[in-house]
C-alpha atoms as a PDB file:
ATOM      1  CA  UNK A   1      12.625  11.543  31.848  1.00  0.00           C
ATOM      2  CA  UNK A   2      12.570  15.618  31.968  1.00  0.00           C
ATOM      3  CA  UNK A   3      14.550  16.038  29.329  1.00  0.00           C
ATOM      4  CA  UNK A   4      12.602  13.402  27.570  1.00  0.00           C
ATOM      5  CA  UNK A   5       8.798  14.961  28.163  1.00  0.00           C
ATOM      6  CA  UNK A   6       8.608  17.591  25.354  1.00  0.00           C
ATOM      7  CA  UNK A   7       9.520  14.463  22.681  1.00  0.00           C
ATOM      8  CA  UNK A   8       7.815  11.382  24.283  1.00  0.00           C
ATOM      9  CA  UNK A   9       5.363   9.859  26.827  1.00  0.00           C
ATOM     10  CA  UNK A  10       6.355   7.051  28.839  1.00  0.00           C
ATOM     11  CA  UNK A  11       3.850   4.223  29.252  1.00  0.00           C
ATOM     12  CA  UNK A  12       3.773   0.714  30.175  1.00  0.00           C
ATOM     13  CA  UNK A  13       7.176  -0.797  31.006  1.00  0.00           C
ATOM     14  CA  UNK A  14       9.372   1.667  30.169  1.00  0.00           C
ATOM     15  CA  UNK A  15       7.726   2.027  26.407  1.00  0.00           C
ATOM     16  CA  UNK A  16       7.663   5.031  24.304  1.00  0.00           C
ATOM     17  CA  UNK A  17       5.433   6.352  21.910  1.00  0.00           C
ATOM     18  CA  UNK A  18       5.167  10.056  20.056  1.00  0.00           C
ATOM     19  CA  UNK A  19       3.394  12.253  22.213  1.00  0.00           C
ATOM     20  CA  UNK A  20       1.705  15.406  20.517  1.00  0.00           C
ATOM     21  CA  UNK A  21       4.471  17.749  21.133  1.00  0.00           C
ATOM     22  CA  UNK A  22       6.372  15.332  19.120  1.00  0.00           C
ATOM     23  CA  UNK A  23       4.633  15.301  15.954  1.00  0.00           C
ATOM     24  CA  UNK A  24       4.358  19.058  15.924  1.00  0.00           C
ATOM     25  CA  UNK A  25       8.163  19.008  16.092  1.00  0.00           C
ATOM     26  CA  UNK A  26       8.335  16.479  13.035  1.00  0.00           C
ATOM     27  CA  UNK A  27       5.263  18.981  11.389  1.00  0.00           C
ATOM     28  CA  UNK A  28       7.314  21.621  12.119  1.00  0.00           C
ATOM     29  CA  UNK A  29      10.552  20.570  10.425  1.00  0.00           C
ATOM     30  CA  UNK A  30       8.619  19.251   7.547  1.00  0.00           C
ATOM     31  CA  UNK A  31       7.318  23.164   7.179  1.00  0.00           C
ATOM     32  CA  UNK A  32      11.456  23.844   6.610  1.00  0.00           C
ATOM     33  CA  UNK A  33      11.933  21.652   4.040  1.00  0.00           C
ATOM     34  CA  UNK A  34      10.920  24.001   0.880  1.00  0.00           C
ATOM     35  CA  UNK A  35      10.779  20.539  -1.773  1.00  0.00           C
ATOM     36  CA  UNK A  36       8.267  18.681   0.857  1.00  0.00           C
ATOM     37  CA  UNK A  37       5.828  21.344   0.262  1.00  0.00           C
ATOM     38  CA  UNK A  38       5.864  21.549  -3.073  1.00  0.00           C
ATOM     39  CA  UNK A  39       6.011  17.690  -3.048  1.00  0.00           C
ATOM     40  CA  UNK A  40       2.181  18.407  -0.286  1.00  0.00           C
ATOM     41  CA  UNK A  41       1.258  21.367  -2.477  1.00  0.00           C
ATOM     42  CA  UNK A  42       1.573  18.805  -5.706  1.00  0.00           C
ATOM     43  CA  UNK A  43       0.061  16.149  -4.352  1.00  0.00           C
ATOM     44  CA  UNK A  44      -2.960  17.956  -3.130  1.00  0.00           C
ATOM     45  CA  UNK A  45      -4.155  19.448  -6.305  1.00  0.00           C
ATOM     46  CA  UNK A  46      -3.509  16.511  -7.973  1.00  0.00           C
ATOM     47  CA  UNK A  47      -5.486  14.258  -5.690  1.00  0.00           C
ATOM     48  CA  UNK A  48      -8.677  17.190  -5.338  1.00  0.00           C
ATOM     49  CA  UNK A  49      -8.308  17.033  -9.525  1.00  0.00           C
ATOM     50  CA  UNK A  50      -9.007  13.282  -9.445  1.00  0.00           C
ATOM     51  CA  UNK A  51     -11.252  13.402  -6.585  1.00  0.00           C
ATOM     52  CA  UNK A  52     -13.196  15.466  -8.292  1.00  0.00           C
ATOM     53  CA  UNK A  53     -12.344  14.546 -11.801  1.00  0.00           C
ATOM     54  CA  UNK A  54     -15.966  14.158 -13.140  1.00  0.00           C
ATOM     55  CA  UNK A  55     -16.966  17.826 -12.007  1.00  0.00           C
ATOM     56  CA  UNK A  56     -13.925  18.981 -13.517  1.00  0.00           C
ATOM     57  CA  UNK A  57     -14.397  17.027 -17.136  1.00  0.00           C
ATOM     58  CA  UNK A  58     -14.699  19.375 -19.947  1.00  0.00           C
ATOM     59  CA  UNK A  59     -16.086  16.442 -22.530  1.00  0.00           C
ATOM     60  CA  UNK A  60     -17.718  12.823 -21.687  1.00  0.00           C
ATOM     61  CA  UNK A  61     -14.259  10.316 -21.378  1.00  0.00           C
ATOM     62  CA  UNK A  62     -15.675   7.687 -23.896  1.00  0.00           C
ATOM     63  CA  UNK A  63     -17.825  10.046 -26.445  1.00  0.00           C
ATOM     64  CA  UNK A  64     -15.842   9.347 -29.806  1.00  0.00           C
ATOM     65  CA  UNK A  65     -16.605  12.666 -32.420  1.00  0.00           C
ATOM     66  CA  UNK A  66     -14.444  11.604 -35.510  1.00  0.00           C
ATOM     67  CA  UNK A  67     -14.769  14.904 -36.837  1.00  0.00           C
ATOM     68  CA  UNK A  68     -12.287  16.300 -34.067  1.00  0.00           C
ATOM     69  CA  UNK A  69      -9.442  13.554 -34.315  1.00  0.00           C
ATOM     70  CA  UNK A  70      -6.266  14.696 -33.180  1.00  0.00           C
ATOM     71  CA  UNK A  71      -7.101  18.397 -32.436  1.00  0.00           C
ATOM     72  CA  UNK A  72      -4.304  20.630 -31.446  1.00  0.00           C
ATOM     73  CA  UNK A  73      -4.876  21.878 -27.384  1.00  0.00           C
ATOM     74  CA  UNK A  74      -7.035  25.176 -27.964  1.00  0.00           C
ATOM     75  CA  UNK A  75      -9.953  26.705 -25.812  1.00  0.00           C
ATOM     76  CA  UNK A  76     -12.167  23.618 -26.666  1.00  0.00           C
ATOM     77  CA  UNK A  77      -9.984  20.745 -25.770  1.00  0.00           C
ATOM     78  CA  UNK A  78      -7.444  22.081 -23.417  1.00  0.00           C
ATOM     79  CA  UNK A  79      -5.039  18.983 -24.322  1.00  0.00           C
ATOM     80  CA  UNK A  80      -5.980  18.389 -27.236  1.00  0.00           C
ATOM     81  CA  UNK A  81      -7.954  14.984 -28.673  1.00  0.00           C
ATOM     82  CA  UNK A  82      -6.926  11.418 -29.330  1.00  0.00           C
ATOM     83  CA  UNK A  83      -7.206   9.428 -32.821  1.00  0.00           C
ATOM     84  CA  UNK A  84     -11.290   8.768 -31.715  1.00  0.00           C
ATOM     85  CA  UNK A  85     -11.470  12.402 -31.379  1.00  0.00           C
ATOM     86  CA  UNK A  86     -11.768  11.884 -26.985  1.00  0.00           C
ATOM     87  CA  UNK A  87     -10.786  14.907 -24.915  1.00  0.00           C
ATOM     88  CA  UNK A  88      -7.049  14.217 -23.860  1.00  0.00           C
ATOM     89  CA  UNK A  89      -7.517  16.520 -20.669  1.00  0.00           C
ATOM     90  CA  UNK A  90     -11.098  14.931 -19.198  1.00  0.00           C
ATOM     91  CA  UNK A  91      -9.079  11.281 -19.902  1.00  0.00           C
ATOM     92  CA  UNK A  92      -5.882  12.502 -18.184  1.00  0.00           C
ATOM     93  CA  UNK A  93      -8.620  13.528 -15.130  1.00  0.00           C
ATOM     94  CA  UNK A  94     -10.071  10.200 -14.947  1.00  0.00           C
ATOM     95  CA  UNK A  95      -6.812   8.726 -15.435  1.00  0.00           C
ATOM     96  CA  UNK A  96      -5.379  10.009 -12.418  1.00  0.00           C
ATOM     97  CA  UNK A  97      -7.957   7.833 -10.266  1.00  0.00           C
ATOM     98  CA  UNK A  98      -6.842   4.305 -11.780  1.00  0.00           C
ATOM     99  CA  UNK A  99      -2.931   5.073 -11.234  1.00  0.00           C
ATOM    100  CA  UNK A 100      -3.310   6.954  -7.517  1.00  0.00           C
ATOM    101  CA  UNK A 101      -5.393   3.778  -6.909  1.00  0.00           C
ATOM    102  CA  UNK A 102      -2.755   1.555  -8.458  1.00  0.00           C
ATOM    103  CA  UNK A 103      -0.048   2.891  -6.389  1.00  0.00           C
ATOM    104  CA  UNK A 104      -1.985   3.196  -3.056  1.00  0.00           C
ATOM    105  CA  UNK A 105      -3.671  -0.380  -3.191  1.00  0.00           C
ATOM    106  CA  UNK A 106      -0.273  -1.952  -4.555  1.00  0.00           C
ATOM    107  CA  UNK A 107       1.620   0.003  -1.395  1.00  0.00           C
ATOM    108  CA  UNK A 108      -1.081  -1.307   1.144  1.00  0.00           C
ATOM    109  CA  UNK A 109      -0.476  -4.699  -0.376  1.00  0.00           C
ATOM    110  CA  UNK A 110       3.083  -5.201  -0.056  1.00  0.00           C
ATOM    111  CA  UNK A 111       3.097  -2.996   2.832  1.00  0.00           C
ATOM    112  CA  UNK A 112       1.213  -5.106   4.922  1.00  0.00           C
ATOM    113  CA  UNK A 113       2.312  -8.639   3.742  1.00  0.00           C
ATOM    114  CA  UNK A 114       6.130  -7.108   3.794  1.00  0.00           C
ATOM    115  CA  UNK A 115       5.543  -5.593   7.273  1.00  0.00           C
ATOM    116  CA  UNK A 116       4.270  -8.877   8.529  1.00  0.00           C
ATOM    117  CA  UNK A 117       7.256 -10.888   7.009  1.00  0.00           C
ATOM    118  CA  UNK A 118       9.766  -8.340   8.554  1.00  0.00           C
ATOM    119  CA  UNK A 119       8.533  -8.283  11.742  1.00  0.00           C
ATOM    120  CA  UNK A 120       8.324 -12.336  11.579  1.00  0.00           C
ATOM    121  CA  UNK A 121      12.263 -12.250  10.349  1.00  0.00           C
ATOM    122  CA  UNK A 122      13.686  -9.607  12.888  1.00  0.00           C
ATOM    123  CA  UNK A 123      12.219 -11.091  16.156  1.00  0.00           C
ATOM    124  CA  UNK A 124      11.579 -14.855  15.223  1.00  0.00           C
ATOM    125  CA  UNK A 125      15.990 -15.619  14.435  1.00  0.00           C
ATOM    126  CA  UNK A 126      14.540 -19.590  13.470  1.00  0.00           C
ATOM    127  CA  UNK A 127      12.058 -18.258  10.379  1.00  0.00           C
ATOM    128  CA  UNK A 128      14.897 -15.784   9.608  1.00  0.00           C
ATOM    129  CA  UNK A 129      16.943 -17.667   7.067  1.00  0.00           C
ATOM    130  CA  UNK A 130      13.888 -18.759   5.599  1.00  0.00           C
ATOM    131  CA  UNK A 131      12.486 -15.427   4.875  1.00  0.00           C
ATOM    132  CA  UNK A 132      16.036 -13.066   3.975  1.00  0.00           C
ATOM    133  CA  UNK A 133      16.582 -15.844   1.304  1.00  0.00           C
ATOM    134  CA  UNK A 134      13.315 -15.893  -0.291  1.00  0.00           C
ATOM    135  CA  UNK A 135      13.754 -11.726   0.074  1.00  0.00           C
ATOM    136  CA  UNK A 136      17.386 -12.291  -1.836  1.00  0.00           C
ATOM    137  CA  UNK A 137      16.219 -14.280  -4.441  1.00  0.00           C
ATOM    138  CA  UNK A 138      13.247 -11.665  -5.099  1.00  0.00           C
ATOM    139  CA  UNK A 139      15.892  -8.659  -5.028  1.00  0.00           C
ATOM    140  CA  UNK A 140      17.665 -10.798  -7.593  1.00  0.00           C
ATOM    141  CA  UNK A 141      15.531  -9.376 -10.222  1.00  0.00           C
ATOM    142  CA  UNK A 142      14.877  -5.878 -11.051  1.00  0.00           C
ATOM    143  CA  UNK A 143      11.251  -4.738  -9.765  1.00  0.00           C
ATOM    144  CA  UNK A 144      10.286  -3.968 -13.574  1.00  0.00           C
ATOM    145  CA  UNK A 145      11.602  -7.506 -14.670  1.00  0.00           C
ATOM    146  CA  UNK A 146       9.965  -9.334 -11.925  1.00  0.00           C
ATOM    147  CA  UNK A 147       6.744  -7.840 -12.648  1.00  0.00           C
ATOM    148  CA  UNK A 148       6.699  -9.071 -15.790  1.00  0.00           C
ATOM    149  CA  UNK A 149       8.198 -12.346 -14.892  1.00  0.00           C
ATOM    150  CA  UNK A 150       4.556 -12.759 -12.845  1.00  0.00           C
ATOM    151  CA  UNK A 151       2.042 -11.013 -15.126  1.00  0.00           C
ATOM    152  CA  UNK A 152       3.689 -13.905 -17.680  1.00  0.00           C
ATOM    153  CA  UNK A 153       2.078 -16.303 -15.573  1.00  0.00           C
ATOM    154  CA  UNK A 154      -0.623 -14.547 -14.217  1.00  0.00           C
ATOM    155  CA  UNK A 155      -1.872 -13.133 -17.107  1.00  0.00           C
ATOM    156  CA  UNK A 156      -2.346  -9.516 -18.631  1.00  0.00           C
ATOM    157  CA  UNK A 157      -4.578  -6.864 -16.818  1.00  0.00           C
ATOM    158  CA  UNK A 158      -4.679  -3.833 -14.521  1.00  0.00           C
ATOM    159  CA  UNK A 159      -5.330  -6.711 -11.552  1.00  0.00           C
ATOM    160  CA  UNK A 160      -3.031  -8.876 -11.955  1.00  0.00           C
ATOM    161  CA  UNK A 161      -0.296  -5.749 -12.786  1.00  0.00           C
ATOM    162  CA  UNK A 162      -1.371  -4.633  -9.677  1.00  0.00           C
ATOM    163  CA  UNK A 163      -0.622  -7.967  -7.656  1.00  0.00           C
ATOM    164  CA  UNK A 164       2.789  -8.366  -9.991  1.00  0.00           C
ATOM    165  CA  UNK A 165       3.473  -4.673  -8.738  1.00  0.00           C
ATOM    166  CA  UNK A 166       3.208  -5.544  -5.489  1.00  0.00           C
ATOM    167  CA  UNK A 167       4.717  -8.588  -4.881  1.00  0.00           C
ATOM    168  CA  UNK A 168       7.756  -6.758  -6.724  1.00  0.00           C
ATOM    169  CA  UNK A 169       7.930  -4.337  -3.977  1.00  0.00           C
ATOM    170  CA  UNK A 170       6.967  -6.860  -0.570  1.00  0.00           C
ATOM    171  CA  UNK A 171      11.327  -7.196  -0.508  1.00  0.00           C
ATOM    172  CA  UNK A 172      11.865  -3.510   0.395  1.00  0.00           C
ATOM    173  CA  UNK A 173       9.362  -3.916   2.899  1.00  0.00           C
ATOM    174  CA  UNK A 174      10.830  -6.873   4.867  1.00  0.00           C
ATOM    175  CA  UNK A 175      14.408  -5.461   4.609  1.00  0.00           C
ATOM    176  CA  UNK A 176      13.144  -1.980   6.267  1.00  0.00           C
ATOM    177  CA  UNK A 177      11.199  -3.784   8.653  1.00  0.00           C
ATOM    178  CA  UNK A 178      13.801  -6.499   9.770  1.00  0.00           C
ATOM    179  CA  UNK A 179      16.386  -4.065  10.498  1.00  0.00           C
ATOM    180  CA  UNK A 180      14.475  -2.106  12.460  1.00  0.00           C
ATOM    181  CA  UNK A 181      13.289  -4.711  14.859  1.00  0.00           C
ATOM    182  CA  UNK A 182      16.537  -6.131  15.208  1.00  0.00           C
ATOM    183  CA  UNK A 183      17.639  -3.070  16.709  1.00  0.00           C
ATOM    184  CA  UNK A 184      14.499  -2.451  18.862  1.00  0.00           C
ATOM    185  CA  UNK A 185      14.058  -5.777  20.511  1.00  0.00           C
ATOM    186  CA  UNK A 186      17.427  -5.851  21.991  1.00  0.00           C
ATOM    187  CA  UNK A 187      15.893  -2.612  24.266  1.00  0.00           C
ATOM    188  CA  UNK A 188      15.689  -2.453  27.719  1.00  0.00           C
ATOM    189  CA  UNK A 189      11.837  -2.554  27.528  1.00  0.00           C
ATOM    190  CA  UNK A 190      11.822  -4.773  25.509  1.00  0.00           C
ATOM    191  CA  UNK A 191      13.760  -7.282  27.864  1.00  0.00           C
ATOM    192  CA  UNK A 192      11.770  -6.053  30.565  1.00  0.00           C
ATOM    193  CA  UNK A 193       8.401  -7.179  28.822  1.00  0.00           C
ATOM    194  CA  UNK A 194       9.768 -10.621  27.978  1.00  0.00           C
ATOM    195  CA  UNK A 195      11.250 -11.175  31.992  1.00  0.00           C
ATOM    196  CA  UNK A 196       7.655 -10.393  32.871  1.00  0.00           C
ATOM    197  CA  UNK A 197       6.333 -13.237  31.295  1.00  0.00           C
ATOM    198  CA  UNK A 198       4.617 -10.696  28.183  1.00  0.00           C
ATOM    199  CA  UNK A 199       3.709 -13.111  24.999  1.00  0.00           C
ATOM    200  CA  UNK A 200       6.049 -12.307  22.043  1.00  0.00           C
ATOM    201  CA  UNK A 201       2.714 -11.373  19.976  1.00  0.00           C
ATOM    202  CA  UNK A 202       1.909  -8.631  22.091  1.00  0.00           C
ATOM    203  CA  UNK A 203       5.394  -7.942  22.099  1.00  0.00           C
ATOM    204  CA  UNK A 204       5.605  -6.982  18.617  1.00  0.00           C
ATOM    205  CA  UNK A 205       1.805  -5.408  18.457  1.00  0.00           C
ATOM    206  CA  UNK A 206       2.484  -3.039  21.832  1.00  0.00           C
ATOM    207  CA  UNK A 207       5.656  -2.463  21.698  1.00  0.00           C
ATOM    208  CA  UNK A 208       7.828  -3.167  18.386  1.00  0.00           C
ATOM    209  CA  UNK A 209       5.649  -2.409  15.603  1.00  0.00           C
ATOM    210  CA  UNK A 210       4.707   1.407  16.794  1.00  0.00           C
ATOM    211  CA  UNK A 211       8.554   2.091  16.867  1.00  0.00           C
ATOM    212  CA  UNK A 212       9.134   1.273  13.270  1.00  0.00           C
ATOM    213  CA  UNK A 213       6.233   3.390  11.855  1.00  0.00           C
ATOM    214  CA  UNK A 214       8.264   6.189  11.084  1.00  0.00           C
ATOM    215  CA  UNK A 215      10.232   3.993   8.645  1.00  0.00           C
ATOM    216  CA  UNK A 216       7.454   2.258   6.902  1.00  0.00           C
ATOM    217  CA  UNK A 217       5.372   6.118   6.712  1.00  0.00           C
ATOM    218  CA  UNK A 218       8.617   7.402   4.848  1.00  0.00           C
ATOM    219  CA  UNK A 219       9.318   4.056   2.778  1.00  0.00           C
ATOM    220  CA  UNK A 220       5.583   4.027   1.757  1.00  0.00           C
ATOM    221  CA  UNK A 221       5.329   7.183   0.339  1.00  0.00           C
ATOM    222  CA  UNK A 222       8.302   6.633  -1.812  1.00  0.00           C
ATOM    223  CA  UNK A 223       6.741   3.572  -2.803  1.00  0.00           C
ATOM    224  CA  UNK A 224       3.142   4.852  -4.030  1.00  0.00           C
ATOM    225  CA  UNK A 225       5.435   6.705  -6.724  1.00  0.00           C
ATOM    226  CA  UNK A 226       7.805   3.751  -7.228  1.00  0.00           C
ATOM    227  CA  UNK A 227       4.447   1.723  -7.738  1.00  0.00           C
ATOM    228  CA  UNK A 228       2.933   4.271 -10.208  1.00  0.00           C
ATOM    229  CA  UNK A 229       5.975   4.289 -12.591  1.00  0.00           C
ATOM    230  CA  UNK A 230       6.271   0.765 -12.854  1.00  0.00           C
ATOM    231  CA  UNK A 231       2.676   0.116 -13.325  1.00  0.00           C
ATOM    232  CA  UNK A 232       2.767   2.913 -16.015  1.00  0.00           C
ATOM    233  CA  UNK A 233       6.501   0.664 -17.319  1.00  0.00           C
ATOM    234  CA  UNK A 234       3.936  -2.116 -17.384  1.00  0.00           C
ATOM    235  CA  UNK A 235       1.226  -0.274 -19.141  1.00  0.00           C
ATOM    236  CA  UNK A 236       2.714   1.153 -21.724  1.00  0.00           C
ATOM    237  CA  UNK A 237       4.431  -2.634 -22.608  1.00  0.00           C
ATOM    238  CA  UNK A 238       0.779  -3.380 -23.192  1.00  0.00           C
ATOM    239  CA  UNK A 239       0.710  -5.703 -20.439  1.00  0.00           C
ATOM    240  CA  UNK A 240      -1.370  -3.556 -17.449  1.00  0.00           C
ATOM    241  CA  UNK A 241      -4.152  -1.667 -18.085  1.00  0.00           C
ATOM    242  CA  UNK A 242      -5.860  -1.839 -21.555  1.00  0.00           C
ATOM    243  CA  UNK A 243      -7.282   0.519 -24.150  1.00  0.00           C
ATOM    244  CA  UNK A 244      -9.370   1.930 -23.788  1.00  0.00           C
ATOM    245  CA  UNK A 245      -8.793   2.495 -20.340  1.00  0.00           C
ATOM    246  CA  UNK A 246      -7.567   6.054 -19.782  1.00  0.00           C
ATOM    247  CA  UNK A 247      -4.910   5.378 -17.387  1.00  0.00           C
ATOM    248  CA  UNK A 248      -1.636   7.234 -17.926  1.00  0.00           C
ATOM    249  CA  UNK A 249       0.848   4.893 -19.221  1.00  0.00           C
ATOM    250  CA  UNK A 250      -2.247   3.374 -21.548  1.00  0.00           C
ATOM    251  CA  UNK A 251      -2.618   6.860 -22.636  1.00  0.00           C
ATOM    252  CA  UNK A 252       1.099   6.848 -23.428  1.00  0.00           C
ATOM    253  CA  UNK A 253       1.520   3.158 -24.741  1.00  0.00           C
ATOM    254  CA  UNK A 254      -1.408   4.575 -27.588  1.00  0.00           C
ATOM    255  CA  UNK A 255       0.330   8.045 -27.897  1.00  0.00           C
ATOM    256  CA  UNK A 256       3.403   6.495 -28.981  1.00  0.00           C
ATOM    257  CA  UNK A 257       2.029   5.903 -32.554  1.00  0.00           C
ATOM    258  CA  UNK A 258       1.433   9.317 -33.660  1.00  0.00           C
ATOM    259  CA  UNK A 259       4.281  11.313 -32.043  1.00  0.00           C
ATOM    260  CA  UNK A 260       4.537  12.883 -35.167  1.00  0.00           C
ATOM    261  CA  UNK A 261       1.754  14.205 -35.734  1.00  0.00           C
ATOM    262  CA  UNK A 262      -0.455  14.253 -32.400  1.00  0.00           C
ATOM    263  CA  UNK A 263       2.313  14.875 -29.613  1.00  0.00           C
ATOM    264  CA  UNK A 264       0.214  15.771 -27.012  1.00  0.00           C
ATOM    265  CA  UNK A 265      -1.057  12.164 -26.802  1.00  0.00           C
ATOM    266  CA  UNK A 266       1.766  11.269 -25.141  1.00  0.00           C
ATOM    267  CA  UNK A 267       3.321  14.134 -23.868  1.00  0.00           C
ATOM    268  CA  UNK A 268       0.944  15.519 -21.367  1.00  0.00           C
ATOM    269  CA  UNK A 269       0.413  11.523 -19.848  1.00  0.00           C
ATOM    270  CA  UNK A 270       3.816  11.374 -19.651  1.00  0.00           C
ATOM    271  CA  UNK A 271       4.157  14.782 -17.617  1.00  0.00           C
ATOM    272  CA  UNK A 272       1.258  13.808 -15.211  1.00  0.00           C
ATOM    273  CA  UNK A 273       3.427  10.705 -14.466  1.00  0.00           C
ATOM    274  CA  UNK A 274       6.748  12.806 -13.772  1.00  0.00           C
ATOM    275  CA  UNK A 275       4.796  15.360 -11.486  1.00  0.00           C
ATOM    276  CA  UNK A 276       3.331  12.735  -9.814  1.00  0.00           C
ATOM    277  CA  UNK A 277       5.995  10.438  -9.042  1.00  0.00           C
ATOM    278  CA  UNK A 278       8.753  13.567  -8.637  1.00  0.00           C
ATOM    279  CA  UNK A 279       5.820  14.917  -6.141  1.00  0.00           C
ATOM    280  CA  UNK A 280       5.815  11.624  -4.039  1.00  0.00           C
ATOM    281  CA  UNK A 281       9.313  11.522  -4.146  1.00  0.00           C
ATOM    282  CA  UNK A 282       9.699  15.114  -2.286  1.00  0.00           C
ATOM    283  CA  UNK A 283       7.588  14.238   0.283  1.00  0.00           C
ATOM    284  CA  UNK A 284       8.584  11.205   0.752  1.00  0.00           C
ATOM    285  CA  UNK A 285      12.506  12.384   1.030  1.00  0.00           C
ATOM    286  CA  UNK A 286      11.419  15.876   3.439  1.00  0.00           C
ATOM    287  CA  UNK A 287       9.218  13.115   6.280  1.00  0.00           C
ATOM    288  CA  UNK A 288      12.450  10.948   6.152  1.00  0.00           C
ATOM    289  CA  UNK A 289      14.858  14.170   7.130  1.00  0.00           C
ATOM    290  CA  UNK A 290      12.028  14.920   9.262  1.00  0.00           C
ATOM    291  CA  UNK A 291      11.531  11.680  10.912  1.00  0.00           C
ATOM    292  CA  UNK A 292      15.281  11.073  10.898  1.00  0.00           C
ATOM    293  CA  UNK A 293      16.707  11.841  14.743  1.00  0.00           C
ATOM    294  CA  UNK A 294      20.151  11.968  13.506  1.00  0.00           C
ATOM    295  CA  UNK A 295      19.490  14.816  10.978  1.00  0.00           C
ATOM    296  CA  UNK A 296      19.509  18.161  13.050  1.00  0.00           C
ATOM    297  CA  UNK A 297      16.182  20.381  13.333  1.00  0.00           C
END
């Protein structure tokens, strides 16, 4: 264990967790990696800007002045106005809170029922069939494709894209999860726990499910992104969020009919969507180098 105490703390029977000295090490490679912080440095002003999106509003998000339609970006309206004459930039602002909520509620969705699944399928081998085939048949489809296969029955909506959104992305989930325990319940703790008589559900709470959080931190962060674009996919098909909601594929699905002559209406949208996702994406890719024991620090 002395070679073992700067990286992790023994506890229980024979169990490991991250001690402190660990997640400064994982901190401390993340600090190498020069795209993870501009992913962070992204994502931070981009969340403060939403956070904060109705201090930082130039012009009311609903006030329609038909006298400034489709204004050019100037000193006024920094992005320019729609075809009501609404401030592009103080929409965009307000925008950003539906889709950062999209993709975070539709990530803690899938990520729990997905986690739960996974865990079920990796240590339960009799509900294993069961749940990889369901899983197969759901991977079947391309996420995009099977979102709209459910928001055909479900109905159109920023819900029910939401739940269609999710339920597209519960199969990555299980997969991740499932192969993980496989190869964690077959440890020596982990045999040691069942020979003293430990019930399988603690099992899996104590000591299986906080050895597969560094998988699930690095898959969920590349899935808040994943889950923004394809609500955006859905949006701009006119079958998420509505006008006039300001949320950015919306913004873009409306845009689209006056790229001639009002390009902004589109455009910026469309870039707050590519910095968004790309900064996700960074971050998401420098905690799984990070995270990753085989990758050297």
């Amino acid at each position: 264990m002395k070679g073992e105490n700067t990286m992790l703390v023994s506890v229980g029977i024979d169990k490991k967790i991250p001690s402190r000295s660990y997640w400064r090490l994982i901190w401390g490679s993340l600090l190498k990696n020069k795209g993870a912080i501009a992913g962070l440095i992204f994502l931070v002003l981009i969340i403060g800007m939403t956070v904060f999106a109705t201090v930082l509003a130039t012009h009311p998000v609903e006030t329609m002045t038909f006298e400034n339609r489709f204004e050019k970006p100037s000193s006024r309206h920094f992005l320019g106005t729609d075809e009501f004459g609404r401030d592009i930039f103080s929409r965009l602002l307000i925008g950003g809170q539906i889709s950062l909520m999209t993709g975070l509620l539709t990530v803690a969705i899938a990520g729990s029922i997905g986690t739960v699944l996974g865990l079920i399928a990796g240590y339960f081998r009799r509900l294993e069939l069961i749940i990889t085939q369901l899983v197969d048949i759901l991977l079947a489809f391309p996420a995009l494709l099977l979102a709209i296969a459910i928001i055909a029955v479900l109905g159109v909506g920023l819900p029910n894209a939401m739940i269609a959104v999710a339920i597209a992305l519960i199969p990555s989930y299980v997969r991740v999860v499932r192969g993980a325990v496989l190869s964690i319940k077959e440890k020596e703790y982990i045999e040691a726990a069942r020979a003293l008589g430990v019930r399988d559900a603690k099992i899996i709470s104590k000591h299986i499910f906080p050895n597969i959080l560094s998988p699930l931190i690095v898959l969920s962060t590349l899935q808040i992104g994943n889950s923004i674009l394809i609500a955006a996919e859905l949006s701009f098909l006119g079958l998420g969020a509505q006008p006039p909601s300001p949320e950015w594929g919306a913004m873009i699905f409306v845009g689209r009919s006056f790229l001639a002559n009002a390009w902004w209406m589109s455009l910026f949208p469309g870039l707050a969507i590519i910095i968004t996702v790309l900064a996700f994406n960074l971050l998401g890719d420098g905690l799984r180098d990070a995270l990753d024991p085989r990758v050297k620090k």
